[in-house]
Protein backbone atom coordinates (compact mmCIF):
# COMPACT_ATOMS: atom_id res chain seq x y z
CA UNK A 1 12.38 -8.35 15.73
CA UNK A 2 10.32 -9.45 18.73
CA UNK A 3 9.49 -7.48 21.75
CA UNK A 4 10.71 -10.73 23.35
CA UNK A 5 10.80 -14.56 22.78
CA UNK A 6 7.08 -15.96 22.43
CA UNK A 7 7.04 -18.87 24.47
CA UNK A 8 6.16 -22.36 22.79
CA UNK A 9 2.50 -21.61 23.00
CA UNK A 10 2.47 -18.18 21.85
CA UNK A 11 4.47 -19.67 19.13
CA UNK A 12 1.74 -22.38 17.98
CA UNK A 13 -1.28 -19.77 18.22
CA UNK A 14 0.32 -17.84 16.11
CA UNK A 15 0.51 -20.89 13.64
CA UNK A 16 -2.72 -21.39 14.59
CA UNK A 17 -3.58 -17.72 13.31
CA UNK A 18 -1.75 -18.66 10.18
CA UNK A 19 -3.54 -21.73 9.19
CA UNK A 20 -6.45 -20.05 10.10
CA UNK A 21 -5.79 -17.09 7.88
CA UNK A 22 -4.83 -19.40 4.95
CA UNK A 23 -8.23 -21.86 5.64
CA UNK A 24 -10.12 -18.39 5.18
CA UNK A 25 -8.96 -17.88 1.74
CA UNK A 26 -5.95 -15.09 2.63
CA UNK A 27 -5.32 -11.80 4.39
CA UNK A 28 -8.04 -10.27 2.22
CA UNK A 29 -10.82 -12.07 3.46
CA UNK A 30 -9.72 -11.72 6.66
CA UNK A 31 -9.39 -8.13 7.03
CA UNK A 32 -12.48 -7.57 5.19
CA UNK A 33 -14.47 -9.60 7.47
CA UNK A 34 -12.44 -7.99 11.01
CA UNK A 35 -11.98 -4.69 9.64
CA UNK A 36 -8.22 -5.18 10.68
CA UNK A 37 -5.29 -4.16 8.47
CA UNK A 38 -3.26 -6.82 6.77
CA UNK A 39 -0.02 -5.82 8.43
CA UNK A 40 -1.75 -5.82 11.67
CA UNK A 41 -2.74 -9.76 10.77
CA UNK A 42 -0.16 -10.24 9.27
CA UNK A 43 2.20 -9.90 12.59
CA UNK A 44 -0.28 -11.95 14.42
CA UNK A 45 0.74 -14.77 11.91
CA UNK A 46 4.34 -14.37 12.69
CA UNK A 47 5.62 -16.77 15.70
CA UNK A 48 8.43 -14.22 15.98
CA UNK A 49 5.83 -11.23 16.89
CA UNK A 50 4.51 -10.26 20.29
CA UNK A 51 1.18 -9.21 18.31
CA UNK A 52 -2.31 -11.83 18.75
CA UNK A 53 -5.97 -11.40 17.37
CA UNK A 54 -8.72 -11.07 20.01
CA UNK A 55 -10.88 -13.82 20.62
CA UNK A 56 -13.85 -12.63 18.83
CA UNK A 57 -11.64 -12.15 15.52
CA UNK A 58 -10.61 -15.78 15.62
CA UNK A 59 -14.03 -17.01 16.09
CA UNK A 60 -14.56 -14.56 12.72
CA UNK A 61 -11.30 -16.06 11.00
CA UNK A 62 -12.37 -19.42 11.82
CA UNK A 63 -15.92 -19.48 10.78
CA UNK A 64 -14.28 -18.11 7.07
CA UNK A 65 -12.72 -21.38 6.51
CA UNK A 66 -15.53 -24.06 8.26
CA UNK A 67 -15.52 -26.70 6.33
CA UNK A 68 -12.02 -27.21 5.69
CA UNK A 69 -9.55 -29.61 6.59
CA UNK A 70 -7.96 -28.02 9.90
CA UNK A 71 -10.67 -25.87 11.13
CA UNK A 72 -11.04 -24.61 13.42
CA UNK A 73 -7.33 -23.56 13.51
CA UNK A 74 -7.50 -21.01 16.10
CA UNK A 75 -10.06 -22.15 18.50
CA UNK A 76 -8.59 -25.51 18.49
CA UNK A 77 -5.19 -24.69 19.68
CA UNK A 78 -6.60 -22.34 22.32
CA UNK A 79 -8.42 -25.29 23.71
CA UNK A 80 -5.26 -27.75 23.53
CA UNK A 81 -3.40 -24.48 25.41
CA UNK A 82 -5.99 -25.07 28.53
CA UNK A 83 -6.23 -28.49 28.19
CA UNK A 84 -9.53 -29.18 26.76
CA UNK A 85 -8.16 -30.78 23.57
């Protein structure tokens, strides 16, 4: 259950996180690359959880997964959040 409701853009980082996670190849490449747990990931995944990755993971999470269709997932929505995008 959630500290409290994310608002809508808390909500799409999280997806964001997710996408980002899933572009990288899964949790495992994640947390070997971040050093974070895969719960701890995991929950910033979740658009239900208070939890978020700092900005220097995504920047890690999203250089996994260059290349792909949807990078960068993280960095992107961050930039649509201030406008940028």
């Amino acid at each position: 259950m959630a500290d409290r409701d994310l608002s809508p853009e808390e909500q799409r980082l999280a997806r964001a996180t997710k996408l980002a996670v899933q572009l990288a190849g899964g949790l495992g490449n994640c947390v070997e690359e971040t050093g974070k747990s895969s719960s701890q990931l995991s929950r910033c995944c979740s658009p239900e959880l208070i939890d978020s990755i700092s900005i220097r993971d995504a920047v890690i999470i999203d250089s996994i997964g260059f290349g792909k269709a949807g990078h960068p997932a993280i960095l992107s929505a961050y930039a649509r959040l201030l406008g940028g995008v």
